[in-house]
Protein backbone atom coordinates (compact mmCIF):
# COMPACT_ATOMS: atom_id res chain seq x y z
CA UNK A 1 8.39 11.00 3.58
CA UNK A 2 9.56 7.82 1.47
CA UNK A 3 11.34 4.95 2.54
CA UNK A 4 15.16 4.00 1.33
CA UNK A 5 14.24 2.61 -2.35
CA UNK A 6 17.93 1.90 -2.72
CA UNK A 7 17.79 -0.27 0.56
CA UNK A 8 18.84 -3.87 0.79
CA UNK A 9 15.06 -5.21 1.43
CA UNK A 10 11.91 -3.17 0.48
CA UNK A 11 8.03 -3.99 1.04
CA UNK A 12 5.06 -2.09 0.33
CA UNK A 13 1.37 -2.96 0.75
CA UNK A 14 -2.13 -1.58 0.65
CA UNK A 15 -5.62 -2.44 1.92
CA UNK A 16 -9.08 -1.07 1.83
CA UNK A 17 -10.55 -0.24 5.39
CA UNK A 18 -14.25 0.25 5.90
CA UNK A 19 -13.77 3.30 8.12
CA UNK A 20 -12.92 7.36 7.60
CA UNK A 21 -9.34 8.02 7.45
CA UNK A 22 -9.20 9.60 11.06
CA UNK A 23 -10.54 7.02 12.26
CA UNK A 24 -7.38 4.43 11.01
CA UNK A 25 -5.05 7.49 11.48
CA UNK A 26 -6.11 7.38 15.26
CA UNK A 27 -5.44 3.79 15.41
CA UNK A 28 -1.96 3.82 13.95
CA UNK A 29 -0.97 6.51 15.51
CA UNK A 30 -1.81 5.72 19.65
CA UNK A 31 1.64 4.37 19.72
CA UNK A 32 0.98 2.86 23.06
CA UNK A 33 -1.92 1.05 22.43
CA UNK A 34 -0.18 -1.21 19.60
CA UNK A 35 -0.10 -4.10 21.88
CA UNK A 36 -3.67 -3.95 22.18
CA UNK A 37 -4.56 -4.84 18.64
CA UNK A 38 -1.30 -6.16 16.73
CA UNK A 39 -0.55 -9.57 18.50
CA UNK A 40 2.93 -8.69 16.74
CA UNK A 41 3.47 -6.14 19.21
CA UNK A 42 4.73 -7.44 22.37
CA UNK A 43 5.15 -3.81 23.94
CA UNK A 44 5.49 -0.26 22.92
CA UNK A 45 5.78 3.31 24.35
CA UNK A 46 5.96 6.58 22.88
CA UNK A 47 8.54 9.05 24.79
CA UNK A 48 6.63 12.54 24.32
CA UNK A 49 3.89 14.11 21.81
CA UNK A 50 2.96 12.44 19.09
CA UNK A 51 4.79 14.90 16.43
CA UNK A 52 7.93 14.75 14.62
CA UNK A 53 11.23 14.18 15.86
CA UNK A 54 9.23 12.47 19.16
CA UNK A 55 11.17 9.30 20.05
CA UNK A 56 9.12 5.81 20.73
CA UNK A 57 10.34 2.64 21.85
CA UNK A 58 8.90 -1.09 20.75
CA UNK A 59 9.07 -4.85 20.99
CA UNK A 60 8.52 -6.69 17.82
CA UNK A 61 9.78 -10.17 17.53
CA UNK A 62 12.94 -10.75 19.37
CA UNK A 63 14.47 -7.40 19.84
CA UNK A 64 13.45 -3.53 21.13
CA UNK A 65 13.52 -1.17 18.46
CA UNK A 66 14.46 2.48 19.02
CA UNK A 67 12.23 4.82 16.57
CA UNK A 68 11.35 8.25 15.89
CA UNK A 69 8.25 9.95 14.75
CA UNK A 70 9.59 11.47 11.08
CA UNK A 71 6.42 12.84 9.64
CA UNK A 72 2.78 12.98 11.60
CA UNK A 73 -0.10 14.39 9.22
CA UNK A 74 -2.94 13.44 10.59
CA UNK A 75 -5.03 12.11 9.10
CA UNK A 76 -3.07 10.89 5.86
CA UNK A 77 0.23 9.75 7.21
CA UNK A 78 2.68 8.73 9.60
CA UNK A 79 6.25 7.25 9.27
CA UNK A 80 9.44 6.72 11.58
CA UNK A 81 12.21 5.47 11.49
CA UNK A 82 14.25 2.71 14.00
CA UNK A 83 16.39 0.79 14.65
CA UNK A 84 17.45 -2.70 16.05
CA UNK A 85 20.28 -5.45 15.73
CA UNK A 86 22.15 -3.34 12.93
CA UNK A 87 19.12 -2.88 10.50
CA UNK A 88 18.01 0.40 9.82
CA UNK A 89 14.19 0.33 9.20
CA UNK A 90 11.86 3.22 7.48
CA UNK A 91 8.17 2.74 7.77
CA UNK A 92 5.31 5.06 5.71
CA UNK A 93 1.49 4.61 6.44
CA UNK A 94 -0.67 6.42 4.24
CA UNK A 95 -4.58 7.34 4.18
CA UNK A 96 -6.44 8.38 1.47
CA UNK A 97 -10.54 8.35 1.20
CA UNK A 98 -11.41 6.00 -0.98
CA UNK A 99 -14.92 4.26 -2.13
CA UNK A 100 -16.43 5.66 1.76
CA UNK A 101 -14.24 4.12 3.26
CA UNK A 102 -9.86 4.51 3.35
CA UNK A 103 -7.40 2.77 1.03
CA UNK A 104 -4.18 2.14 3.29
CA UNK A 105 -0.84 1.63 2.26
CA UNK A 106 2.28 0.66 3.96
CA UNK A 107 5.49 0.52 2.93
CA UNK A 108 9.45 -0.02 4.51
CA UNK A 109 12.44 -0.67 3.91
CA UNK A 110 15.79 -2.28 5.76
CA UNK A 111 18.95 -1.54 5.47
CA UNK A 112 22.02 -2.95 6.87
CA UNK A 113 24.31 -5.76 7.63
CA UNK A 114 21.83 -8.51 7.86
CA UNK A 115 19.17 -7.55 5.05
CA UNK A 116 22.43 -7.05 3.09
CA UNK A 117 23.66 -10.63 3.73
CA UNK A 118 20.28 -12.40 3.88
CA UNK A 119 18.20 -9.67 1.09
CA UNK A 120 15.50 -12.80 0.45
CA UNK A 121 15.15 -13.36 3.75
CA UNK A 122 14.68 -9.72 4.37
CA UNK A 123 12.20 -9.32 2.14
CA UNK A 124 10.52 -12.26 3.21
CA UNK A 125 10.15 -10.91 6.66
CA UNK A 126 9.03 -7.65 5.97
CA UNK A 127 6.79 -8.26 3.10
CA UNK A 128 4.77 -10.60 5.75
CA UNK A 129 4.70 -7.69 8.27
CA UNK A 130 3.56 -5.20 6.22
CA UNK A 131 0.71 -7.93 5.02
CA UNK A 132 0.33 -8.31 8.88
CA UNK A 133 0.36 -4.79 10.33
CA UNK A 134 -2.09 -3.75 7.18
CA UNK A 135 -4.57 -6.65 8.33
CA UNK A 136 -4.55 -6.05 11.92
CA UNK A 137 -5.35 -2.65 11.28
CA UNK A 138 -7.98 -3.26 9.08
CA UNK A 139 -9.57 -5.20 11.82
CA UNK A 140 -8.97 -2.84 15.01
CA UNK A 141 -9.98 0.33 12.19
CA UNK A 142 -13.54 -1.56 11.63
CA UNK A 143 -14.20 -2.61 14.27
CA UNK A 144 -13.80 0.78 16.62
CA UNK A 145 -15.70 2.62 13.47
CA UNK A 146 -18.88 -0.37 13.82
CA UNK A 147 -19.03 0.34 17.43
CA UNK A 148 -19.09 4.04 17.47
């Protein structure tokens, strides 16, 4: 799965986590339990088994976003897409072992009236929440791995 490279607003990202990639696959991908560990993440609730075409709904900043599981392969990736207020988002994790640990990388991209109006802005905003999610992960990743 790839995001929309022809989309108004694009990021991408990538971090290295000191944990297998299971273990951040299981992170990302326990929908519900975003809340928990991504202070971005006011609420969110996955509608059904975590597998493709499996719908999910979530608060992130000021409006609900309707998504839908795309691609689940654990444990090297996971993407959906959504949408909310007119932009159409695509998001792509990826896991790959790297250096005994994982290298993840993020990318997404928005399309629609607003990221087509306001593309700086756009990019702006998502840049920082891929920086965001990929940090918060890193954290939550670690720190379940260092307690097992």
């Amino acid at each position: 799965m790839g995001i929309d490279r022809s989309a108004a607003a694009t990021a991408a990202g990538e971090t290295q986590i000191d944990a297998d990639p299971q273990a951040v696959f299981s992170v990302i991908a326990a929908i519900d339990d975003w809340p928990a560990w991504n202070p971005d993440v006011k609420s969110a609730k996955l509608e059904g088994p975590l597998r493709s075409g499996t719908a999910f709904r979530w608060k992130s900043g000021p409006g609900t976003i309707a998504s839908t599981l795309q691609v689940v392969n654990p444990p090297t990736e996971i993407g959906w897409t959504g949408k909310t207020m007119g932009i159409k988002a695509t998001h792509v994790f990826r896991f790959e072992p790297n250096d005994g640990g994982t290298l993840a990388h993020s990318e997404e991209s928005f399309e629609g009236l607003i990221p087509r109006l306001l593309p700086g802005y756009s990019r702006k905003t998502l840049d920082k929440a891929i920086k965001g999610v990929l940090s918060q992960l890193k954290t939550e990743a670690e720190r379940r791995a260092h307690a097992a």
